[in-house]
C-alpha atoms as a PDB file:
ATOM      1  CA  UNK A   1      99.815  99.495  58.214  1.00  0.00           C
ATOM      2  CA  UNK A   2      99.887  95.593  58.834  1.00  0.00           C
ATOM      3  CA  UNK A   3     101.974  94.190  61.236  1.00  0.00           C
ATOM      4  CA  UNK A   4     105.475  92.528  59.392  1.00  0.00           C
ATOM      5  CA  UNK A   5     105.760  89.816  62.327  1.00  0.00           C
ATOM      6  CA  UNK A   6     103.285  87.302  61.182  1.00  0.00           C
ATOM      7  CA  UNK A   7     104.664  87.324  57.949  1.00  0.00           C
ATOM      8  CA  UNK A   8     108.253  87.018  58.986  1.00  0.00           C
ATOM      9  CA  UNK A   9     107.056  84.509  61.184  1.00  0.00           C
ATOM     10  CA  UNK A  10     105.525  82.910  58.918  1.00  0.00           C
ATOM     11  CA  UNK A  11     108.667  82.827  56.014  1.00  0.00           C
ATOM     12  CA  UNK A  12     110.595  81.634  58.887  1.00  0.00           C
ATOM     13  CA  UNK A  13     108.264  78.652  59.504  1.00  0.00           C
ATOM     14  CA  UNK A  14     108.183  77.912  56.470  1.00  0.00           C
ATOM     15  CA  UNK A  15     111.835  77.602  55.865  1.00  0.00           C
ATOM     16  CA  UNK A  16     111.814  75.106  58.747  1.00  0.00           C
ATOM     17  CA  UNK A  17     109.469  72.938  56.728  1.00  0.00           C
ATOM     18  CA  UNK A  18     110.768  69.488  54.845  1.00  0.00           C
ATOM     19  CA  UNK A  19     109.785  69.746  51.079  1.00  0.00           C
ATOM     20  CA  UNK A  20     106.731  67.257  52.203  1.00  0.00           C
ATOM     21  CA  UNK A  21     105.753  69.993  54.714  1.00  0.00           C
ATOM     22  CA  UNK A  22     105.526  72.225  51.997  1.00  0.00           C
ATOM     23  CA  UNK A  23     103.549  70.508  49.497  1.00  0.00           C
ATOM     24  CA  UNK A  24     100.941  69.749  52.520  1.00  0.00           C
ATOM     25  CA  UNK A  25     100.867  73.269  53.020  1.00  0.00           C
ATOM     26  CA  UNK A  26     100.395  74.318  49.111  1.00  0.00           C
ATOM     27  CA  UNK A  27      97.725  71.951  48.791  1.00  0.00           C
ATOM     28  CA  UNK A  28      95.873  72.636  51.368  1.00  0.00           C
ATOM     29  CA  UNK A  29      95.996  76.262  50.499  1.00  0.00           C
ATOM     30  CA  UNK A  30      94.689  74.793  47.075  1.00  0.00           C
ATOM     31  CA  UNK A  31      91.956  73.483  49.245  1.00  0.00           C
ATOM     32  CA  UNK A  32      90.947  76.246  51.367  1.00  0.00           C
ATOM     33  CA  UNK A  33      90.732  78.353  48.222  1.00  0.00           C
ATOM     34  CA  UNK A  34      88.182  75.531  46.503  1.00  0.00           C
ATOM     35  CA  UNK A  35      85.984  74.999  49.726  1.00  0.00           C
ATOM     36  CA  UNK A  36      85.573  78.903  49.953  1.00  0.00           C
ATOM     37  CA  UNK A  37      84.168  78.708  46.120  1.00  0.00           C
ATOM     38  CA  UNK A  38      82.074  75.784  47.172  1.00  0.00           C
ATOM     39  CA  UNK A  39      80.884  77.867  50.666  1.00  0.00           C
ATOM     40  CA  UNK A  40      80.091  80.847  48.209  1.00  0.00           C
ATOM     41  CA  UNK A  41      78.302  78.913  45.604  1.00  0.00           C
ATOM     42  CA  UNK A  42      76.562  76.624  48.202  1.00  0.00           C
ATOM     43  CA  UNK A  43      75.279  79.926  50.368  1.00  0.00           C
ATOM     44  CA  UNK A  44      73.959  81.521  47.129  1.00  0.00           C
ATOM     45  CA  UNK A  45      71.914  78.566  46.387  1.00  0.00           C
ATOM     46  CA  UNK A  46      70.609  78.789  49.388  1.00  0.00           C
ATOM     47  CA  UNK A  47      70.093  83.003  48.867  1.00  0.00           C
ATOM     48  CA  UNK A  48      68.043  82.294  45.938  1.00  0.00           C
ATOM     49  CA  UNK A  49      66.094  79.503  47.458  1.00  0.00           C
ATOM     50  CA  UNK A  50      65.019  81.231  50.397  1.00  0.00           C
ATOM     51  CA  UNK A  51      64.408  84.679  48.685  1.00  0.00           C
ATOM     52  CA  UNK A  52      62.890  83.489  46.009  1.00  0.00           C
ATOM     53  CA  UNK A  53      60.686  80.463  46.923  1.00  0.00           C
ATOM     54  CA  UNK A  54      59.401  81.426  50.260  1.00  0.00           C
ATOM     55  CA  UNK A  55      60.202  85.607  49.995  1.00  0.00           C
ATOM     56  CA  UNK A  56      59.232  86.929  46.764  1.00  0.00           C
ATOM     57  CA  UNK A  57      57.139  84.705  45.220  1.00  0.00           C
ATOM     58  CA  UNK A  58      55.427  82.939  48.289  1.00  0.00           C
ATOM     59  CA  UNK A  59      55.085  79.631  46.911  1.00  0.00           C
ATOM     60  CA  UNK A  60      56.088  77.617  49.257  1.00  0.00           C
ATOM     61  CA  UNK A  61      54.829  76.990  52.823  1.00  0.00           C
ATOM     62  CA  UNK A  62      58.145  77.428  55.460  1.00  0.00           C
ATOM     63  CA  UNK A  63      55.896  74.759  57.725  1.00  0.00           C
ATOM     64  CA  UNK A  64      55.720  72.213  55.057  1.00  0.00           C
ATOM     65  CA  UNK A  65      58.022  69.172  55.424  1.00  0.00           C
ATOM     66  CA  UNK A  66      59.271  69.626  51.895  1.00  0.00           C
ATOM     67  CA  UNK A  67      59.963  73.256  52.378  1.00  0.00           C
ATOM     68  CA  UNK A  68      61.741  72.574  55.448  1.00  0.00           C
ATOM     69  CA  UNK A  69      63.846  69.916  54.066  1.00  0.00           C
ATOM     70  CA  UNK A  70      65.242  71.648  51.800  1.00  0.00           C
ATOM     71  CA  UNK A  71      65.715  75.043  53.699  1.00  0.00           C
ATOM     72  CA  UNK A  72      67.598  73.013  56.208  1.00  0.00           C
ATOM     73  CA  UNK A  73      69.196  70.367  54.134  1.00  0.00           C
ATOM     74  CA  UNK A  74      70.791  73.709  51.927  1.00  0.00           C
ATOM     75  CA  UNK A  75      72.091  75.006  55.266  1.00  0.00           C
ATOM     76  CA  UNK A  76      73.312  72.162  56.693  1.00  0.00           C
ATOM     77  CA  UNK A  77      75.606  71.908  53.301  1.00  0.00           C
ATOM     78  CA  UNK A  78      77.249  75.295  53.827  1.00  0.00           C
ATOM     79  CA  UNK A  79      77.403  74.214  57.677  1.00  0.00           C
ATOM     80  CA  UNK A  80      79.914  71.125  56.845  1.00  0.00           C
ATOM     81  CA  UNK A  81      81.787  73.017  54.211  1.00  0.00           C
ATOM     82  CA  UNK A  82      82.778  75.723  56.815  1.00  0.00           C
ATOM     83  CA  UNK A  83      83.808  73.471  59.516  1.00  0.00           C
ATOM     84  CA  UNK A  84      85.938  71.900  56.510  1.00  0.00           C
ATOM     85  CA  UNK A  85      87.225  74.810  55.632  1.00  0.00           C
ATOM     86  CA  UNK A  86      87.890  75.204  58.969  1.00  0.00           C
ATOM     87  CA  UNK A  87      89.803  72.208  60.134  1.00  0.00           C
ATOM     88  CA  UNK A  88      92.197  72.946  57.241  1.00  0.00           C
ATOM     89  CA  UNK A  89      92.798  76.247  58.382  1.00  0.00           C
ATOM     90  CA  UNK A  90      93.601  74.708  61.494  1.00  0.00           C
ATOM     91  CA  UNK A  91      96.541  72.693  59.804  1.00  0.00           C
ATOM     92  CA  UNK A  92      97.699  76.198  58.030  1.00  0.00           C
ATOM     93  CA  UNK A  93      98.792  77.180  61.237  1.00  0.00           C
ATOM     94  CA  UNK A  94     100.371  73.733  62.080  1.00  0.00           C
ATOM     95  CA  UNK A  95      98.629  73.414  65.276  1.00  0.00           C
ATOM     96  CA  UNK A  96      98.205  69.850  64.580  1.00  0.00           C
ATOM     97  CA  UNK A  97      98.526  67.443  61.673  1.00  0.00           C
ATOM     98  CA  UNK A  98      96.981  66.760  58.455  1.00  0.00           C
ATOM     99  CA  UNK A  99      94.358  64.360  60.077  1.00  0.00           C
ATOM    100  CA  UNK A 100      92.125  65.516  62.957  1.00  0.00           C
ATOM    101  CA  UNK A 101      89.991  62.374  64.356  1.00  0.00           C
ATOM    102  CA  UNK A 102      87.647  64.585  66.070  1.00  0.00           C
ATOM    103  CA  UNK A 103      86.763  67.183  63.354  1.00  0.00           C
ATOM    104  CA  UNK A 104      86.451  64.208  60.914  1.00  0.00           C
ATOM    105  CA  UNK A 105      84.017  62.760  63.118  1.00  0.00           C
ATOM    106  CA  UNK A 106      82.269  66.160  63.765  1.00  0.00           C
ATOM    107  CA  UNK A 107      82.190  66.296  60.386  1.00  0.00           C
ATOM    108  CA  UNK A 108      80.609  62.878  59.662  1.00  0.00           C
ATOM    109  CA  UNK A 109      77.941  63.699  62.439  1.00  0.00           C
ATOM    110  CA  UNK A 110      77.113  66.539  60.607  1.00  0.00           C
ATOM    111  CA  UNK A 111      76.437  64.668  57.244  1.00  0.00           C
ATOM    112  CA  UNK A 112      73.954  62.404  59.509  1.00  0.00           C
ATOM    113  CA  UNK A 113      72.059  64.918  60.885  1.00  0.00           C
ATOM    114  CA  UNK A 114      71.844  66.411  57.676  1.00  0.00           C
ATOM    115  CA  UNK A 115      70.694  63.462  56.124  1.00  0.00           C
ATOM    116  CA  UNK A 116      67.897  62.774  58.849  1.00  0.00           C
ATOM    117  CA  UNK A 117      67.046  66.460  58.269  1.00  0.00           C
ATOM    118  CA  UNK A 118      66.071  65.787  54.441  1.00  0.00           C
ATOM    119  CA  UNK A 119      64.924  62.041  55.282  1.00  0.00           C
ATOM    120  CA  UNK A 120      61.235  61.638  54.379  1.00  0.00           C
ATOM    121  CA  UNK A 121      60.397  59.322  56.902  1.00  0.00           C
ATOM    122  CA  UNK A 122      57.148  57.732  55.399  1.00  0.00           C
ATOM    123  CA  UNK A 123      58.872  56.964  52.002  1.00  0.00           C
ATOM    124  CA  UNK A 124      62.124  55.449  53.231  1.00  0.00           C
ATOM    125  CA  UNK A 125      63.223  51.672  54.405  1.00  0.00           C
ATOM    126  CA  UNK A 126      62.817  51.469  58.592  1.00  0.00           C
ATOM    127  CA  UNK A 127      66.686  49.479  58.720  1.00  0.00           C
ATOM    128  CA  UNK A 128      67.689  52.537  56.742  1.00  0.00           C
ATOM    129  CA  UNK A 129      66.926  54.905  59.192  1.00  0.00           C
ATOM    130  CA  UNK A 130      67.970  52.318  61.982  1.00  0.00           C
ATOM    131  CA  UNK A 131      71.425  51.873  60.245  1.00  0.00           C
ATOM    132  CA  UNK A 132      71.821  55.945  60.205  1.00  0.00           C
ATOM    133  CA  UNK A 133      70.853  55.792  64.033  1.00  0.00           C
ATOM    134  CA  UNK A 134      73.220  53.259  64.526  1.00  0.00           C
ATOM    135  CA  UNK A 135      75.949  55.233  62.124  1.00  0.00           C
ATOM    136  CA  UNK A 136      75.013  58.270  64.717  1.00  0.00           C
ATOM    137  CA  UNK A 137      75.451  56.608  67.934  1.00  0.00           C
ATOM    138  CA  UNK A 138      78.782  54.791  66.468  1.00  0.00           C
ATOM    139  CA  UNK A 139      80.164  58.518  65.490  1.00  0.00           C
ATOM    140  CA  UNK A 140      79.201  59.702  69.376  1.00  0.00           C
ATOM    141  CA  UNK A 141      80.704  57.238  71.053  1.00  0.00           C
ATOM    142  CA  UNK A 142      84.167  57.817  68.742  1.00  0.00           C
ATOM    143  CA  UNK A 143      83.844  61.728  69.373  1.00  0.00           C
ATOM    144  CA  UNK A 144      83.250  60.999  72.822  1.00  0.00           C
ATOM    145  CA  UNK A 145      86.538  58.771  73.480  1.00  0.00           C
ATOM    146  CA  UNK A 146      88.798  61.240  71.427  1.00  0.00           C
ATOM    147  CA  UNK A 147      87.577  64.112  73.195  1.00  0.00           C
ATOM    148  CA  UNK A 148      87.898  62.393  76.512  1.00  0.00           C
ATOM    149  CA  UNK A 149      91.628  61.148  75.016  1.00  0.00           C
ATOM    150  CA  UNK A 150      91.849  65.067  73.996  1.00  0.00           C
ATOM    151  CA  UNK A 151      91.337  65.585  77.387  1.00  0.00           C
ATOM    152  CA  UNK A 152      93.459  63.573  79.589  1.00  0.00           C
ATOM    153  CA  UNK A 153      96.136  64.384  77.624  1.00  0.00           C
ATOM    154  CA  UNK A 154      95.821  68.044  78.086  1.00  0.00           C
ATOM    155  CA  UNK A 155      95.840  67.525  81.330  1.00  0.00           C
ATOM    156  CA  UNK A 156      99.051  65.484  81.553  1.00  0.00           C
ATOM    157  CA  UNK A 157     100.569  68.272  79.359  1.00  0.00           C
ATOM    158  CA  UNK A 158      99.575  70.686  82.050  1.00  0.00           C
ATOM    159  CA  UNK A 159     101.235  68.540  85.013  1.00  0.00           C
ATOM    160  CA  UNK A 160     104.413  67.959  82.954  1.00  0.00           C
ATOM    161  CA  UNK A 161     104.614  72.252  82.248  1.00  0.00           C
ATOM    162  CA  UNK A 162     104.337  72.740  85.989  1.00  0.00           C
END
């Protein structure tokens, strides 16, 4: 039998909550629920690619730049959906706010790497792919200061608790 004390806990949080607090929480149940559809949909796409395209029928070459694009471009989709899904489960249990800098950012580094994944280099502009290098290094050097931020204040939270 489950244990009653999360739940209780949980009623009891809840009933702490200002109306706001609620509707942030209802919605981003709402949310959760759509982004696990999307994770589904997105990693059965990818089922069928893979099993059919390069399993069954043998079609495509995995080594082909094409092939590979795709492959990787498909799981790089249901990569950025779960860490979505993630950082909103991370506000279900109120650890921190609505807005989390540093997943955002993960987030956005994610979409660039995906999108230099599925790049075909010889067919696209050279300040393109120098403005998503740029875009990359930008998104580093942010993750980089609010994990160091992350960091020090951890640390100042530790000194203060002893």
């Amino acid at each position: 039998m489950k244990d009653p004390k999360p739940t209780l806990r949980g009623l009891a949080l809840w009933r702490t909550l200002t109306l706001y607090e609620r509707f942030e929480q209802v919605v981003v149940f709402v949310l959760t629920f759509l982004i696990a559809v999307i994770v589904v949909a997105a990693l059965w796409s990818l089922f069928k690619l893979v099993l059919t395209t390069l399993v069954l029928v043998d079609l495509l070459d995995p080594t082909e730049p094409a092939v590979f694009q795709a492959v990787f471009g498909a799981i790089f989709t249901v990569v950025i959906a779960l860490e979505f899904k993630r950082s909103l489960l991370v506000v279900v249990d109120r650890r921190f706010g609505i807005v989390q800098v540093r997943v955002v950012v993960m987030i956005a580094m994610l979409a660039v790497v995906r999108k230099f994944i599925v790049l075909d280099l010889g067919a696209t502009d050279p300040a393109k792919v120098f403005a998503l290098g740029a875009a990359m290094l930008a998104l580093g050097i942010v993750y980089w200061l609010v994990r160091d931020q992350d960091r020090r204040e951890a640390e100042v939270a530790d000194e203060r608790a002893s």
